[in-house]
Protein backbone atom coordinates (compact mmCIF):
# COMPACT_ATOMS: atom_id res chain seq x y z
CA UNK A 1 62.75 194.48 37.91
CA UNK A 2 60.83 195.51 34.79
CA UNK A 3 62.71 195.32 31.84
CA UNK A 4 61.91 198.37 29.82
CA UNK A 5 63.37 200.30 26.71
CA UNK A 6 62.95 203.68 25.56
CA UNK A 7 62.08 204.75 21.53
CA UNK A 8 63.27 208.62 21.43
CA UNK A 9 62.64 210.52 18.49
CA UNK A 10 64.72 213.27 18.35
CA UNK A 11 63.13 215.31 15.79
CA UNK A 12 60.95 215.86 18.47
CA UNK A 13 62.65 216.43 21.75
CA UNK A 14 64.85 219.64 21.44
CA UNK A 15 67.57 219.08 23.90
CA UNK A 16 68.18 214.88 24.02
CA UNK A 17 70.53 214.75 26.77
CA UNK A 18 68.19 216.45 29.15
CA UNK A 19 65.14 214.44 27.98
CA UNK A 20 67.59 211.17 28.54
CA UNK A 21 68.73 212.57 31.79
CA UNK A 22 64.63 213.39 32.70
CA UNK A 23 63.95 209.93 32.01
CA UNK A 24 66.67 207.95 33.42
CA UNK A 25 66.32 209.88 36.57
CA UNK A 26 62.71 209.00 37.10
CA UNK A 27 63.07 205.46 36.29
CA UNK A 28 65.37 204.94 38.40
CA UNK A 29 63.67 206.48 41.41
CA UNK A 30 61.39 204.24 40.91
CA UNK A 31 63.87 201.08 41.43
CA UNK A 32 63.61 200.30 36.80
CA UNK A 33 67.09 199.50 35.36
CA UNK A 34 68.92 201.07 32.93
CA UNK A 35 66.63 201.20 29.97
CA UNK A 36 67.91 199.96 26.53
CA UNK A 37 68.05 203.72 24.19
CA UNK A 38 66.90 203.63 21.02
CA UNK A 39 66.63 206.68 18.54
CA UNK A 40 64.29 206.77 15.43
CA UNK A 41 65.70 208.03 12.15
CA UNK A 42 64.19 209.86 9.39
CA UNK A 43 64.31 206.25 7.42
CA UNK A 44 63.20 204.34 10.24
CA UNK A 45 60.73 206.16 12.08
CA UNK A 46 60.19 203.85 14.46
CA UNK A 47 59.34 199.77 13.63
CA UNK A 48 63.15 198.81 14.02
CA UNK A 49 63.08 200.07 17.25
CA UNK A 50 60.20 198.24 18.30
CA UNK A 51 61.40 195.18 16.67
CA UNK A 52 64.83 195.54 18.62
CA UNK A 53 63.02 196.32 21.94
CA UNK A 54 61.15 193.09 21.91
CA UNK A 55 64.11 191.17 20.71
CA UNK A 56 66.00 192.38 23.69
CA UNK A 57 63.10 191.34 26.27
CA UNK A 58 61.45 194.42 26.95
CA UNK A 59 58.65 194.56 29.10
CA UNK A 60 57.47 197.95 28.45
CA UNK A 61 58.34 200.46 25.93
CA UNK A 62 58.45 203.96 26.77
CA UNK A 63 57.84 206.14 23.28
CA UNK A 64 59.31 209.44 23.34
CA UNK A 65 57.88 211.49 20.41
CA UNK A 66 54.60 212.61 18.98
CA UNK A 67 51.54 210.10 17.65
CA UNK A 68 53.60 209.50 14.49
CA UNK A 69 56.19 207.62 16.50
CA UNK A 70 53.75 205.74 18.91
CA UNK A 71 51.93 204.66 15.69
CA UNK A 72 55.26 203.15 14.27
CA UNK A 73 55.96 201.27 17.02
CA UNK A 74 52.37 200.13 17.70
CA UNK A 75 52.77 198.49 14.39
CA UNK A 76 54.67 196.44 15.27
CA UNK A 77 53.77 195.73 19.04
CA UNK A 78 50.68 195.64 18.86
CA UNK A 79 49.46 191.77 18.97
CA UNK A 80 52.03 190.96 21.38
CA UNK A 81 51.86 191.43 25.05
CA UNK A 82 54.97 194.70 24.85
CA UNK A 83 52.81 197.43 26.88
CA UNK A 84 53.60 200.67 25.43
CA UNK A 85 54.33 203.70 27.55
CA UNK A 86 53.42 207.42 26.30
CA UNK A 87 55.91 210.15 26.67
CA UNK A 88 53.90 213.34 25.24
CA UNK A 89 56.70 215.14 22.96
CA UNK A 90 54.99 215.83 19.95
CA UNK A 91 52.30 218.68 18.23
CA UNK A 92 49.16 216.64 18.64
CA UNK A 93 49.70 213.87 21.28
CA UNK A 94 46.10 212.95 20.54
CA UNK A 95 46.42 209.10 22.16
CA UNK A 96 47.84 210.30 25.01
CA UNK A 97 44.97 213.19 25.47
CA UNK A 98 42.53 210.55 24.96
CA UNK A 99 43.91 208.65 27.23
CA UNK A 100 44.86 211.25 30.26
CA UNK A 101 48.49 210.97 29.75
CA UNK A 102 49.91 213.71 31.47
CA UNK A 103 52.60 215.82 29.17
CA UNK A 104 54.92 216.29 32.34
CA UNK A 105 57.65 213.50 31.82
CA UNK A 106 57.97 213.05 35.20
CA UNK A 107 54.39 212.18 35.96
CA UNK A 108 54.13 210.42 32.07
CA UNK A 109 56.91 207.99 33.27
CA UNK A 110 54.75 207.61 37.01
CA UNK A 111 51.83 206.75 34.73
CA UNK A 112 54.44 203.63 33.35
CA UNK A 113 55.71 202.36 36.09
CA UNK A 114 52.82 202.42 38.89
CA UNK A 115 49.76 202.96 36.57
CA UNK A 116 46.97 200.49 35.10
CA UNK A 117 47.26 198.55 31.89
CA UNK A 118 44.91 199.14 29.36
CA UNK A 119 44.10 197.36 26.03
CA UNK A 120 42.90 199.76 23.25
CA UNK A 121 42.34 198.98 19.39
CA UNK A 122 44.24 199.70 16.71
CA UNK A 123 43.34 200.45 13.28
CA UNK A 124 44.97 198.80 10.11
CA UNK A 125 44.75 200.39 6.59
CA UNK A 126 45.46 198.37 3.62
CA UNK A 127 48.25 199.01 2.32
CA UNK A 128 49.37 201.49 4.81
CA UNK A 129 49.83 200.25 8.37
CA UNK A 130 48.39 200.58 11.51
CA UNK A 131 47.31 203.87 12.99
CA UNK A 132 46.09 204.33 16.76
CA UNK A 133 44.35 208.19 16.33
CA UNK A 134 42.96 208.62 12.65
CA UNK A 135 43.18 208.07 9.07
CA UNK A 136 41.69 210.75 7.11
CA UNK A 137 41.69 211.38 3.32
CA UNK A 138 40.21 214.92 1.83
CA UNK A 139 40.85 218.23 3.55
CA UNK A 140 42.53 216.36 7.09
CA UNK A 141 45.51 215.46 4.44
CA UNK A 142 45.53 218.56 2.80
CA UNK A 143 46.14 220.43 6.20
CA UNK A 144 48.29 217.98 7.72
CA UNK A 145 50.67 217.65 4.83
CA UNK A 146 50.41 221.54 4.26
CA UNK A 147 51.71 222.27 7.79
CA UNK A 148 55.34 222.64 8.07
CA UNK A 149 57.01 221.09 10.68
CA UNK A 150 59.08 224.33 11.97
CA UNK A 151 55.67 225.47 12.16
CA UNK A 152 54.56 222.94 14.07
CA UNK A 153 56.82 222.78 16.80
CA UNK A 154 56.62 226.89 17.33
CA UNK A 155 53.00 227.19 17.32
CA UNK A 156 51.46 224.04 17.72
CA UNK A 157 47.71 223.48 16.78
CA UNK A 158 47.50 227.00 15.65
CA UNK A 159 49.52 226.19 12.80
CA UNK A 160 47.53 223.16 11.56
CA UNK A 161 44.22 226.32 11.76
CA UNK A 162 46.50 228.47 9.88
CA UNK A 163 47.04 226.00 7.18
CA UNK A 164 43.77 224.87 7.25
CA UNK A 165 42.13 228.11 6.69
CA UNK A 166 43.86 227.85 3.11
CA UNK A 167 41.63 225.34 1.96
CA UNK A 168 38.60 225.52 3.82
CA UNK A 169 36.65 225.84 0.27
CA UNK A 170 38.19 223.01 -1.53
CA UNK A 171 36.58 221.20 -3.77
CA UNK A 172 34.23 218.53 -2.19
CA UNK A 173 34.96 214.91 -3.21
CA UNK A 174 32.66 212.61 -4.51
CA UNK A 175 33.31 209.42 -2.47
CA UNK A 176 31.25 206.36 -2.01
CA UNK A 177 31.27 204.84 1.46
CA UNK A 178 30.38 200.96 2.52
CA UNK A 179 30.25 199.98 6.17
CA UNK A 180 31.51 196.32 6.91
CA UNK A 181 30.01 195.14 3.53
CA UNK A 182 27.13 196.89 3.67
CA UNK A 183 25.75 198.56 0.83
CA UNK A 184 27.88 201.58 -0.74
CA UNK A 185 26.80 205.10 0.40
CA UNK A 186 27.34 208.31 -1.67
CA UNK A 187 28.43 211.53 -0.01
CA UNK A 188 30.08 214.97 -1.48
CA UNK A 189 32.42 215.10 1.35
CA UNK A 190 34.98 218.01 1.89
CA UNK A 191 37.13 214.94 4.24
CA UNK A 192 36.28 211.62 5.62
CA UNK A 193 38.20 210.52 8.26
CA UNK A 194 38.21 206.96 10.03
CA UNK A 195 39.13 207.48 14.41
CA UNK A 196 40.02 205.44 17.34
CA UNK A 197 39.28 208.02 19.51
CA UNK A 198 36.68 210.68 20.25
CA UNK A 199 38.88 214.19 20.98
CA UNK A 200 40.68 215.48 17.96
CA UNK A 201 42.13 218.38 16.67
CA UNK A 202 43.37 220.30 19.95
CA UNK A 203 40.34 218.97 22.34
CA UNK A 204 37.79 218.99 19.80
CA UNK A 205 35.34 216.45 20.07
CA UNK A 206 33.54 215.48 16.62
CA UNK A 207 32.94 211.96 17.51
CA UNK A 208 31.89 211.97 21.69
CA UNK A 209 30.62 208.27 21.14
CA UNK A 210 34.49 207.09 20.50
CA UNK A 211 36.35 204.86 22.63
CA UNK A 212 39.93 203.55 22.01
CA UNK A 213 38.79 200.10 23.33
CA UNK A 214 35.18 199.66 22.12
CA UNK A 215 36.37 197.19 19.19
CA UNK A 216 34.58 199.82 16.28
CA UNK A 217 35.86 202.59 14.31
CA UNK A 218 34.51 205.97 13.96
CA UNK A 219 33.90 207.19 10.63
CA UNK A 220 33.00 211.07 10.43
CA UNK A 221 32.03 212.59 6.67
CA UNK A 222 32.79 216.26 6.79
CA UNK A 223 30.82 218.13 3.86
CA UNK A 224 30.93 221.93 4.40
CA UNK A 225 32.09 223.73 1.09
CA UNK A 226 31.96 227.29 2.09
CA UNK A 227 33.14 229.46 5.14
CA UNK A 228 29.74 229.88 6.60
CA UNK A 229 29.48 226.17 6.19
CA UNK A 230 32.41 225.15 8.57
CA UNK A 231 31.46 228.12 10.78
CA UNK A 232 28.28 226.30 11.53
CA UNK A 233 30.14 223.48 11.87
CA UNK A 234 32.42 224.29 14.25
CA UNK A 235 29.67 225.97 16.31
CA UNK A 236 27.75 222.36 16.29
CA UNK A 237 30.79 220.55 17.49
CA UNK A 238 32.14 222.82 20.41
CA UNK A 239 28.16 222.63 21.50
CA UNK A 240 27.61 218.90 20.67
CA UNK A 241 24.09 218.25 22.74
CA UNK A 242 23.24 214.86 21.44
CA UNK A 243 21.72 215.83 18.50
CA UNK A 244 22.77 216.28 14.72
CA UNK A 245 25.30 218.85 13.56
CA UNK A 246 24.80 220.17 9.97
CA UNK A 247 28.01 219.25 7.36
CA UNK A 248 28.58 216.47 9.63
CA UNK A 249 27.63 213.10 9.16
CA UNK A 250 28.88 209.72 11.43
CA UNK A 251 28.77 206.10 11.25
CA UNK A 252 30.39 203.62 13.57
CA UNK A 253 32.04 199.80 12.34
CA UNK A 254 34.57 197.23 11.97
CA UNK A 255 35.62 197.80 8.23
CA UNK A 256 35.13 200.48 6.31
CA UNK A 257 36.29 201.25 2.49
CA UNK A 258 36.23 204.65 1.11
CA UNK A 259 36.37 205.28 -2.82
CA UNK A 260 36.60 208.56 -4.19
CA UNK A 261 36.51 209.51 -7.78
CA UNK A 262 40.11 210.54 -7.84
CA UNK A 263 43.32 210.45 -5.89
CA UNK A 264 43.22 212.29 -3.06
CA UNK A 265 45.20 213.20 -0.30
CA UNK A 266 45.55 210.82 2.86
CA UNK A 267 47.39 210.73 6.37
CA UNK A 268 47.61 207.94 8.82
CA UNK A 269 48.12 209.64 12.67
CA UNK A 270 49.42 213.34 11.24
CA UNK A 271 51.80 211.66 8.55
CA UNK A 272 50.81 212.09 4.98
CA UNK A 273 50.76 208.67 2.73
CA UNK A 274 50.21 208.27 -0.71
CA UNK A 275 47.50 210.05 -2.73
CA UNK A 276 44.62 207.42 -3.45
CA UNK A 277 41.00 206.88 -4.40
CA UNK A 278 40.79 204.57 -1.82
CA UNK A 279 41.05 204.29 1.91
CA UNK A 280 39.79 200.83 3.69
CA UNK A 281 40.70 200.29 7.19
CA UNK A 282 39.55 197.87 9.92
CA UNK A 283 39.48 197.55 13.49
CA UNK A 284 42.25 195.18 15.48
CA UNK A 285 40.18 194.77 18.43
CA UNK A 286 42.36 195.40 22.00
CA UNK A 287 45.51 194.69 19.84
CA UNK A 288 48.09 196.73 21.87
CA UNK A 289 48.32 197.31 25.56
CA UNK A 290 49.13 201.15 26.93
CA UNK A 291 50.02 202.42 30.36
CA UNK A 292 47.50 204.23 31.51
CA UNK A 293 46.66 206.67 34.68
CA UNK A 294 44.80 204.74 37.58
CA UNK A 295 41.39 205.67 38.32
């Protein structure tokens, strides 16, 4: 029988004995042991877990908790041949939309015990860790660290809008940009965020070329400075044809370093990091295997 364990964050689950009972119930219908429990803490939000899951033989980890946990434990999985199962329980759940992870636990936990195995990339920032949806630095910070988490869990998306709307005419950063040693590029950017995948922010699609598994990062330069600005924006992304979309600029590569001419706000996956000027990540190629929905 498959040795499994399950990472629960319980920030994120509102009643843990039901979600334990959920989950235990399903596994077992489907002949899994007892899994090994393991519960994330505000100063471990996640690695130990991992580390103590793969120390105790387990064959698949089932993540309970929202892209912030599955990126902690990815960390630190991801290299090894641990397939990681997602259990949608957080605001975004952006991998596991990506993906087609259903948000039904029952079905999430059919996708991990009868479904396909798939291996994605993961991206590494230096000096920050891994992350498995986005790093951003720029207005994505600003509105992801400006969002409270009551907020969050009430309203969802609409709360990351409603704190975004607060800063739509920030100042634009001056940032220069290389590409995997290319030559440096200089943008005014309003954000600049480096993705895994293709669907962000609550189904929107800025980046339709992105696949978790294609080996390249997705870099997208956002430069709108005034209302009428992301307005048009918005409209070019929700009607993406193929072509460009004014205040929105993308590239595609292995490594890419950002330098701005300040500090500026960054976030790895919806958590906020340190204020920097700059942000260079690179692609792990197929690093971490996920449970995935047969097709």
């Amino acid at each position: 029988m498959t040795r499994c364990a399950v990472v629960i964050n319980p920030s994120k689950v509102p009643d843990l004995d039901v979600r334990r009972r959920e989950l235990r119930d399903a596994l077992a219908a489907a002949g899994w042991p007892e899994p090994l429990w393991l519960e994330t803490t505000p100063e471990d939000p996640g690695p130990g877990m991992a580390e103590e899951a793969a120390a105790a033989g387990a064959e698949v980890v089932l993540v309970c908790g929202g892209d912030g946990t599955v990126r902690a434990v990815a960390g630190v999985l991801a290299g090894s041949d641990v397939a990681v199962a997602l259990i949608p329980s957080g605001t975004g759940d952006l991998l596991a939309d990506n993906l087609g992870i259903p948000h039904d636990v029952g079905e999430a936990v059919a996708v991990a015990v009868g479904g396909a195995r798939r291996r994605i990339d993961v991206g590494v920032v230096e000096g920050a860790g891994a992350f498995i949806v986005m790093a951003g630095m720029g207005f994505a910070a600003t509105m992801v660290g400006g969002t409270p988490d009551e907020a969050k869990r009430r309203f969802g998306w609409a709360a990351y809008a409603a704190s975004g709307l607060r800063d739509l005419t920030r100042r634009r950063m001056a940032v220069r940009i290389r590409l995997d040693g290319g030559r440096w590029l200089h943008r005014q950017a309003t954000s600049v965020f480096v993705a895994n995948v293709g669907y962000l922010w609550g189904g929107i699609q800025p980046l339709p070329g992105a696949e978790p598994d294609d080996g390249y990062l997705d870099i997208a330069v956002l430069s709108p400075s005034h209302l009428s600005d992301w307005l048009r924006l918005a409209g070019g992304v929700l009607v993406w044809r193929g072509g460009a979309v004014r205040g929105l600029e993308t590239f595609r590569a292995r490594a890419v370093e950002v330098r701005a001419a300040r500090a500026e706000p960054r976030e790895l996956d919806g958590d906020v990091i340190a204020p920097d000027r700059r942000l260079a990540a690179r692609v792990r190629p197929g690093a971490l295997i996920v449970c995935v929905p047969r097709v």
